[in-house]
Every structure is written in structure tokens, then in C-alpha cells.
PDB file of N, CA and C in Angstrom:
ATOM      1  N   UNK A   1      -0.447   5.547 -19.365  1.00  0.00           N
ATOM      2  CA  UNK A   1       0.186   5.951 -18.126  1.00  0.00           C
ATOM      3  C   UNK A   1       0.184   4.756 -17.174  1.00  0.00           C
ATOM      4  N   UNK A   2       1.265   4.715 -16.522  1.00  0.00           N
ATOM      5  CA  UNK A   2       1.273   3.542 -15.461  1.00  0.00           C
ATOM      6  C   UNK A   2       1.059   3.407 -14.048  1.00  0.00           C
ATOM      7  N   UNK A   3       0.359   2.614 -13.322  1.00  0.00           N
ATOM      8  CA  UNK A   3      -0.290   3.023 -12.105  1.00  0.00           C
ATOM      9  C   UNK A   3       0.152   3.693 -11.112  1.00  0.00           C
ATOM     10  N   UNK A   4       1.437   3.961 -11.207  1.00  0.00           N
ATOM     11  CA  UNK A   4       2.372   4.961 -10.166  1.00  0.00           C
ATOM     12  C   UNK A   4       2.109   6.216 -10.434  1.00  0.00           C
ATOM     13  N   UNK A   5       0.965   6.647 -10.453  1.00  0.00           N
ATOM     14  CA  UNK A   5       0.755   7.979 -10.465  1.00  0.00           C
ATOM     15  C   UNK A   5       0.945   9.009  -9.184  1.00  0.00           C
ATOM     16  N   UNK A   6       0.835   8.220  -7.867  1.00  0.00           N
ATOM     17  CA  UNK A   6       0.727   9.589  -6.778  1.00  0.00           C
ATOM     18  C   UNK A   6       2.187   9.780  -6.558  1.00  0.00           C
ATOM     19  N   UNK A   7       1.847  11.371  -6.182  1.00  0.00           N
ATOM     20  CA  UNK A   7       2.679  12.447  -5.539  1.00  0.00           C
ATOM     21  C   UNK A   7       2.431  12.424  -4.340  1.00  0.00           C
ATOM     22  N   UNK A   8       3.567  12.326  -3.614  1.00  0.00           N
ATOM     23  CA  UNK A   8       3.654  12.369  -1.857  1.00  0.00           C
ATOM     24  C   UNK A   8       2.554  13.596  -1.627  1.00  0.00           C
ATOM     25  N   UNK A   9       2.019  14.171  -0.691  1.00  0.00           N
ATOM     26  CA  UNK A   9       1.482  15.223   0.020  1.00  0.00           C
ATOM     27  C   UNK A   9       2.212  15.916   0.703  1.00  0.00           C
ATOM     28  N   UNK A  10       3.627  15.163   1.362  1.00  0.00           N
ATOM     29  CA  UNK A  10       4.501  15.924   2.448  1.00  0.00           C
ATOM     30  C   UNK A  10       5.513  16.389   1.334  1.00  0.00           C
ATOM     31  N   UNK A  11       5.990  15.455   0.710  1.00  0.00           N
ATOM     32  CA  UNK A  11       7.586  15.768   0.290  1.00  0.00           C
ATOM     33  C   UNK A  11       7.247  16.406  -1.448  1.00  0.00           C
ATOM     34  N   UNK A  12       6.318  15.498  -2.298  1.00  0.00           N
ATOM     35  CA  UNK A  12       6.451  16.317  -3.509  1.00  0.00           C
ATOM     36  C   UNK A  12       6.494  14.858  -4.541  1.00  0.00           C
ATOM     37  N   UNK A  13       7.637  13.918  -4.015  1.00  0.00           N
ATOM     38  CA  UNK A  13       8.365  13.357  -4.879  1.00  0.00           C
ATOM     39  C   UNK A  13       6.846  12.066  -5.188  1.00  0.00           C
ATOM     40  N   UNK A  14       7.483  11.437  -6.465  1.00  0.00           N
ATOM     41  CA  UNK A  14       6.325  10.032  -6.682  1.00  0.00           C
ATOM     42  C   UNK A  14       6.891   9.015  -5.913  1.00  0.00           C
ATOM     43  N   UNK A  15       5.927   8.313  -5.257  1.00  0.00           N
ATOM     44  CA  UNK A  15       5.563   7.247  -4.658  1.00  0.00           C
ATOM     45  C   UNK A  15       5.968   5.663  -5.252  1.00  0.00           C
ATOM     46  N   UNK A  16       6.391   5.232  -4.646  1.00  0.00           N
ATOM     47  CA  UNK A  16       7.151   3.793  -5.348  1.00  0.00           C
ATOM     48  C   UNK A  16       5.568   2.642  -5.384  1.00  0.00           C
ATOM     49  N   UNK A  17       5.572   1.833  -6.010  1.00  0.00           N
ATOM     50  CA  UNK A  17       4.640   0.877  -5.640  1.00  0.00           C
ATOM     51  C   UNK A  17       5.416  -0.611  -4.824  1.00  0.00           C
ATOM     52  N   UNK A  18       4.997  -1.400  -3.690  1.00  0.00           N
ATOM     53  CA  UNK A  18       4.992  -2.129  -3.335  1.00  0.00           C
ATOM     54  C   UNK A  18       3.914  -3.529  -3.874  1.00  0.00           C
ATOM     55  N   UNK A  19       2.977  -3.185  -3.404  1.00  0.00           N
ATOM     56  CA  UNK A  19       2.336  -4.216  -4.140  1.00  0.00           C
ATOM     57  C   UNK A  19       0.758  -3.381  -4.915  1.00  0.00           C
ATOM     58  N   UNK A  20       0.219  -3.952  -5.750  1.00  0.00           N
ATOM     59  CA  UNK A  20      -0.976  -3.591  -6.377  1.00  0.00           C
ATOM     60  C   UNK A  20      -2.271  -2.879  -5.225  1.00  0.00           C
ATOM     61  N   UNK A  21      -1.991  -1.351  -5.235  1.00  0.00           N
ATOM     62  CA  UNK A  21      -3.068  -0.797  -4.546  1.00  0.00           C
ATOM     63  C   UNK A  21      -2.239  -0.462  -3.493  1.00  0.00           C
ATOM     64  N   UNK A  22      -0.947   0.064  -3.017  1.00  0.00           N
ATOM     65  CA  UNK A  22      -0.013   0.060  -2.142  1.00  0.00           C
ATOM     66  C   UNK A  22       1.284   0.682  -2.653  1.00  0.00           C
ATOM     67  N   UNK A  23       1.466   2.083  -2.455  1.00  0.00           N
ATOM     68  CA  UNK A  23       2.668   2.734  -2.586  1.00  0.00           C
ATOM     69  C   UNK A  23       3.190   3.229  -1.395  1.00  0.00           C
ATOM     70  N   UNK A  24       4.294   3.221  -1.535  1.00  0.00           N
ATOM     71  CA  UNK A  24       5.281   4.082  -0.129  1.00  0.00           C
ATOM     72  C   UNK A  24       5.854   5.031  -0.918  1.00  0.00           C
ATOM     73  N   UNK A  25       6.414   6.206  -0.268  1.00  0.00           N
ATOM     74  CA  UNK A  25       7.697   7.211  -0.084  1.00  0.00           C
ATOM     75  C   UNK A  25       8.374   6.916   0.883  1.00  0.00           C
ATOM     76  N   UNK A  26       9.606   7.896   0.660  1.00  0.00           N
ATOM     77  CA  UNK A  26      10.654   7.402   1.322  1.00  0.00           C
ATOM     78  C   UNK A  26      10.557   8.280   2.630  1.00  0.00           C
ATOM     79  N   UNK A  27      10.226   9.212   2.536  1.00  0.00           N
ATOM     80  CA  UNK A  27       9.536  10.256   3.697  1.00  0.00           C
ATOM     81  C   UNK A  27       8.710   9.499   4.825  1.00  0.00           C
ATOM     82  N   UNK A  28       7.900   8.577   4.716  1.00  0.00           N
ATOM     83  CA  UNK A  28       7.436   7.588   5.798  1.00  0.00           C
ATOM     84  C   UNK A  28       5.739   7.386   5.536  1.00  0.00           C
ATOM     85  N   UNK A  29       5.630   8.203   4.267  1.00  0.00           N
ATOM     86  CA  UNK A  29       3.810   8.897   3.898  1.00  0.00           C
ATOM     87  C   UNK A  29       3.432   7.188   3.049  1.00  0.00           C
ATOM     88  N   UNK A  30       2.421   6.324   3.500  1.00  0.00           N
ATOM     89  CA  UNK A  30       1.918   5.415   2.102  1.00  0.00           C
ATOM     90  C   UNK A  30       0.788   5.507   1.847  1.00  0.00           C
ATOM     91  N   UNK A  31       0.226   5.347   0.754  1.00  0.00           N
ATOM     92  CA  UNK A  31      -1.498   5.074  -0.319  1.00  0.00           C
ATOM     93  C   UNK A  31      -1.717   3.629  -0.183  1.00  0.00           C
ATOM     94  N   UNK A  32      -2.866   3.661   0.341  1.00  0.00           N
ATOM     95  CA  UNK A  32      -3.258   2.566  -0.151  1.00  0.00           C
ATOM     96  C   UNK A  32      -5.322   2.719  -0.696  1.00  0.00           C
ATOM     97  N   UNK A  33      -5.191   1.868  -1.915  1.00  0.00           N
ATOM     98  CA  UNK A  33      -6.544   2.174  -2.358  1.00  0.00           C
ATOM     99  C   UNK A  33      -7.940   2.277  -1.566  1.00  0.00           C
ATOM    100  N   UNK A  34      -7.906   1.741  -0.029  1.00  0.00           N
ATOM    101  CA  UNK A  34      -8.995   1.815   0.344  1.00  0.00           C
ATOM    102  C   UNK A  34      -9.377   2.726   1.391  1.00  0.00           C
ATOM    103  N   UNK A  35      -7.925   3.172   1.733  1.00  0.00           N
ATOM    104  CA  UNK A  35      -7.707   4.243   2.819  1.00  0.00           C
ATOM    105  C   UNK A  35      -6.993   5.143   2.633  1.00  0.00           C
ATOM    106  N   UNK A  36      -6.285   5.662   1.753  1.00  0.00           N
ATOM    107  CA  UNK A  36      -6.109   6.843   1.237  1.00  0.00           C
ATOM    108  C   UNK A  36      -4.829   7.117   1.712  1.00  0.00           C
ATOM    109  N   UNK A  37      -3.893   8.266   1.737  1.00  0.00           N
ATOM    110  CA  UNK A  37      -3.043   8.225   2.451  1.00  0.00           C
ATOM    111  C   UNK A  37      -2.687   8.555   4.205  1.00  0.00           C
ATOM    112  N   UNK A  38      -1.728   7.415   4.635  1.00  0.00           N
ATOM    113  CA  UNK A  38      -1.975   7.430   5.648  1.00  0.00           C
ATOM    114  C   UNK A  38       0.152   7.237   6.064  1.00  0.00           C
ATOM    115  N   UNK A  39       0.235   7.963   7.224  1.00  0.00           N
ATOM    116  CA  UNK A  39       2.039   7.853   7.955  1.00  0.00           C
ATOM    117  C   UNK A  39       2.111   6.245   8.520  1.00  0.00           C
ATOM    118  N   UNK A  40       3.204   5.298   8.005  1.00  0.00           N
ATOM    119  CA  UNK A  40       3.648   4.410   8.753  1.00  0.00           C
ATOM    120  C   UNK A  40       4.370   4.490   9.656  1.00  0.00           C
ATOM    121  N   UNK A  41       3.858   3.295  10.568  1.00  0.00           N
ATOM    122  CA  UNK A  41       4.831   2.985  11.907  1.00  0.00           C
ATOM    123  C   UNK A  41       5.680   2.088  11.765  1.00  0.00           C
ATOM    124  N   UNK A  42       6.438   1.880  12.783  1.00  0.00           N
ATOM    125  CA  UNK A  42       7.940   0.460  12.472  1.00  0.00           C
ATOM    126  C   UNK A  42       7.113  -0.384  12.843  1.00  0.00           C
ATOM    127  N   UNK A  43       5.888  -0.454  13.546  1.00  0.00           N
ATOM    128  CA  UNK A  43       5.100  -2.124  14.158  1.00  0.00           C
ATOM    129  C   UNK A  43       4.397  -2.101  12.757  1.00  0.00           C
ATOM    130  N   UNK A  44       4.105  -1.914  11.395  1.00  0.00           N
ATOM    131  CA  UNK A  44       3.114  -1.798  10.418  1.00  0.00           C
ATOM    132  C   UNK A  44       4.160  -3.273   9.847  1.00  0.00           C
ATOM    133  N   UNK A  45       2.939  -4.039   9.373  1.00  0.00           N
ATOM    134  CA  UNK A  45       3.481  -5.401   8.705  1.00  0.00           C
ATOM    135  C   UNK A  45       2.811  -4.945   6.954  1.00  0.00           C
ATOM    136  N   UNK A  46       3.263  -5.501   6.075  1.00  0.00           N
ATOM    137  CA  UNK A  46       2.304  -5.147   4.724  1.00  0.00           C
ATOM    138  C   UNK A  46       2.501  -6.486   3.972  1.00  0.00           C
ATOM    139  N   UNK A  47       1.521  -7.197   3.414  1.00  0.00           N
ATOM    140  CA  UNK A  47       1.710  -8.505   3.353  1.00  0.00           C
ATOM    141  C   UNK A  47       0.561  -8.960   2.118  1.00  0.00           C
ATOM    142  N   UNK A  48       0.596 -10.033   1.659  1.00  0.00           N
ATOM    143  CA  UNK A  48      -0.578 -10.331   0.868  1.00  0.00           C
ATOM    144  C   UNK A  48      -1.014 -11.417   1.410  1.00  0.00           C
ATOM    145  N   UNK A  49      -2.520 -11.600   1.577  1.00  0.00           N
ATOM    146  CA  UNK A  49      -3.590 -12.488   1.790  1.00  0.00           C
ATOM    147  C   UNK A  49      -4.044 -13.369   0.400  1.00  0.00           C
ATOM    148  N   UNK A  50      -4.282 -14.813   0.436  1.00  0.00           N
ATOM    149  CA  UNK A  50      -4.548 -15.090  -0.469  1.00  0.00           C
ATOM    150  C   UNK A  50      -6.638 -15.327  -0.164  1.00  0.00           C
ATOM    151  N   UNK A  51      -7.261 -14.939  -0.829  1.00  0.00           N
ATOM    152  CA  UNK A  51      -8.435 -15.273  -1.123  1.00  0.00           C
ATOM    153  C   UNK A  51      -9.571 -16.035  -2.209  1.00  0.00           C
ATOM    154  N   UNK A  52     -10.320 -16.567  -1.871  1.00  0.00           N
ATOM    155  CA  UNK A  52     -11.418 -17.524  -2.853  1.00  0.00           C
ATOM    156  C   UNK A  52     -12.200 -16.562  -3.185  1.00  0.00           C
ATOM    157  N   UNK A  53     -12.666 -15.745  -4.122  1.00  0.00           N
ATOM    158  CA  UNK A  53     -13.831 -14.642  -5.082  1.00  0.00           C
ATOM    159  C   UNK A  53     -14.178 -15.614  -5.972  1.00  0.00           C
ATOM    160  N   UNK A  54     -15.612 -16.009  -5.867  1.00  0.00           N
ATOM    161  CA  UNK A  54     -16.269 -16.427  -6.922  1.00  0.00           C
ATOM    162  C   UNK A  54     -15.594 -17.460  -7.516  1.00  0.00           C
ATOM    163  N   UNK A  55     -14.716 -18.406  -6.569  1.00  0.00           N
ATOM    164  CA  UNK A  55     -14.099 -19.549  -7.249  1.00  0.00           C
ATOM    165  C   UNK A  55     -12.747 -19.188  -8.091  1.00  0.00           C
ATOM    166  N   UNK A  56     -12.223 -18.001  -7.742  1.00  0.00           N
ATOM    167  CA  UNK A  56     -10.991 -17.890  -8.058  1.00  0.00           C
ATOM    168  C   UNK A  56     -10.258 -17.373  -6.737  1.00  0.00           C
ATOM    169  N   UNK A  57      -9.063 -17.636  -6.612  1.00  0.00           N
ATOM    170  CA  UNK A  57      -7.929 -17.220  -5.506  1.00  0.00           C
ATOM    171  C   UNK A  57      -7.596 -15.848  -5.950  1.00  0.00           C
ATOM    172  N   UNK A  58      -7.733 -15.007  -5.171  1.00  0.00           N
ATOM    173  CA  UNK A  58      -6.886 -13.382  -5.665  1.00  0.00           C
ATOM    174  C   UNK A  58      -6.342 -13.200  -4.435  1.00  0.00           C
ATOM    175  N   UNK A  59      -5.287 -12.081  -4.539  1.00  0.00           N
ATOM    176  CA  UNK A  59      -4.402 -11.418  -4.020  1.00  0.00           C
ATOM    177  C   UNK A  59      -5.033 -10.285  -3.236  1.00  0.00           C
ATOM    178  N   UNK A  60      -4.947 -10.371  -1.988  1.00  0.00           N
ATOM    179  CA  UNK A  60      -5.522  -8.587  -1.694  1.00  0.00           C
ATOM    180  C   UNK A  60      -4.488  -8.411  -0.094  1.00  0.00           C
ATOM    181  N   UNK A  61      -4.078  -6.949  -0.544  1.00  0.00           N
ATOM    182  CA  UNK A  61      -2.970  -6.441   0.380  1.00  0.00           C
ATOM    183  C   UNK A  61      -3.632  -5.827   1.475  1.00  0.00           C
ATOM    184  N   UNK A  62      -2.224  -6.466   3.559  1.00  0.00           N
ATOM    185  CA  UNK A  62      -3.416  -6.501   4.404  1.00  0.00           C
ATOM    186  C   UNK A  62      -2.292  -5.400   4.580  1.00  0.00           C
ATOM    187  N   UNK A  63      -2.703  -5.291   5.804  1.00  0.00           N
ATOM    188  CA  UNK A  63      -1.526  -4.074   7.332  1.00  0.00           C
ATOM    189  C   UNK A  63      -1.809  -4.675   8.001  1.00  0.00           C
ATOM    190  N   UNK A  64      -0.909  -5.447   8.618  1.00  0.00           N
ATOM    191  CA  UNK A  64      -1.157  -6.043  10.395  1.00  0.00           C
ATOM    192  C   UNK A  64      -0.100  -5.707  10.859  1.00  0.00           C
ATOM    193  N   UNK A  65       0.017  -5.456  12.196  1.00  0.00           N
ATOM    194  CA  UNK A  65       0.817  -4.671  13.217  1.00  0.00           C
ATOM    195  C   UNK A  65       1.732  -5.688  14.199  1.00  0.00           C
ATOM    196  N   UNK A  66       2.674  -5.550  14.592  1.00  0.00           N
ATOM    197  CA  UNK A  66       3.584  -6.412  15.035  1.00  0.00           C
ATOM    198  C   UNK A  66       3.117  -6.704  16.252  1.00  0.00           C
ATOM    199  N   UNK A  67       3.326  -8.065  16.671  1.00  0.00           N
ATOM    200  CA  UNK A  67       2.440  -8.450  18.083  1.00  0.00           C
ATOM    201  C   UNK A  67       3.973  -8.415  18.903  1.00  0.00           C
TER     202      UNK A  67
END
């Protein structure tokens, strides 16, 4: 099975993935792995951070808000 498993809560339908740990619907509802689902705003930015773990660079997805 492939990681697009969730079902919206509002609407029903499955959830698209954006980036790893980060799905939207089209309804306005998104998942993300560390906060669960939560409604976006139009100021919501979604972006990737690059990071150093243990001497390797990884990927981890932020939310920052429009200044």
C-alpha cells in the first residue's frame, strides 16, 4: 500500500500528498505527521528545510506564515 492513505475528516475523499509527511484536500483540511490534521489559511507557506542529522543533510517539511 502506498503512503497516501488518509481520508479527509470533512469531505470523505483521499488526500493528495505534497511532500513526505504532508497531504492536502481540496476542501482546505491538511495532515501533517507531527500535528495531525489541521484547516489551512492563505498566509500558510509549506516548504522544505534542508538539515545536518548525524552527518547527513535530510529534508524535513516546515509551515511558515506569510510576513
Amino acid at each position: 500500500m502506498g503512503s497516501n492513505n488518509k481520508i479527509c475528516p470533512d469531505c470523505g475523499k483521499k488526500m493528495k500528498q505534497q511532500f513526505i509527511g504532508l497531504q492536502h484536500c481540496k476542501c482546505g483540511i491538511s495532515w501533517k505527521k507531527d500535528i495531525g490534521y489541521f484547516e489551512r489559511t492563505s498566509d500558510m507557506i509549506f516548504a522544505l528545510e534542508r538539515q545536518t542529522i548525524n552527518g547527513k543533510i535530510k529534508q524535513r517539511t516546515i509551515i511558515q506564515s506569510k510576513k
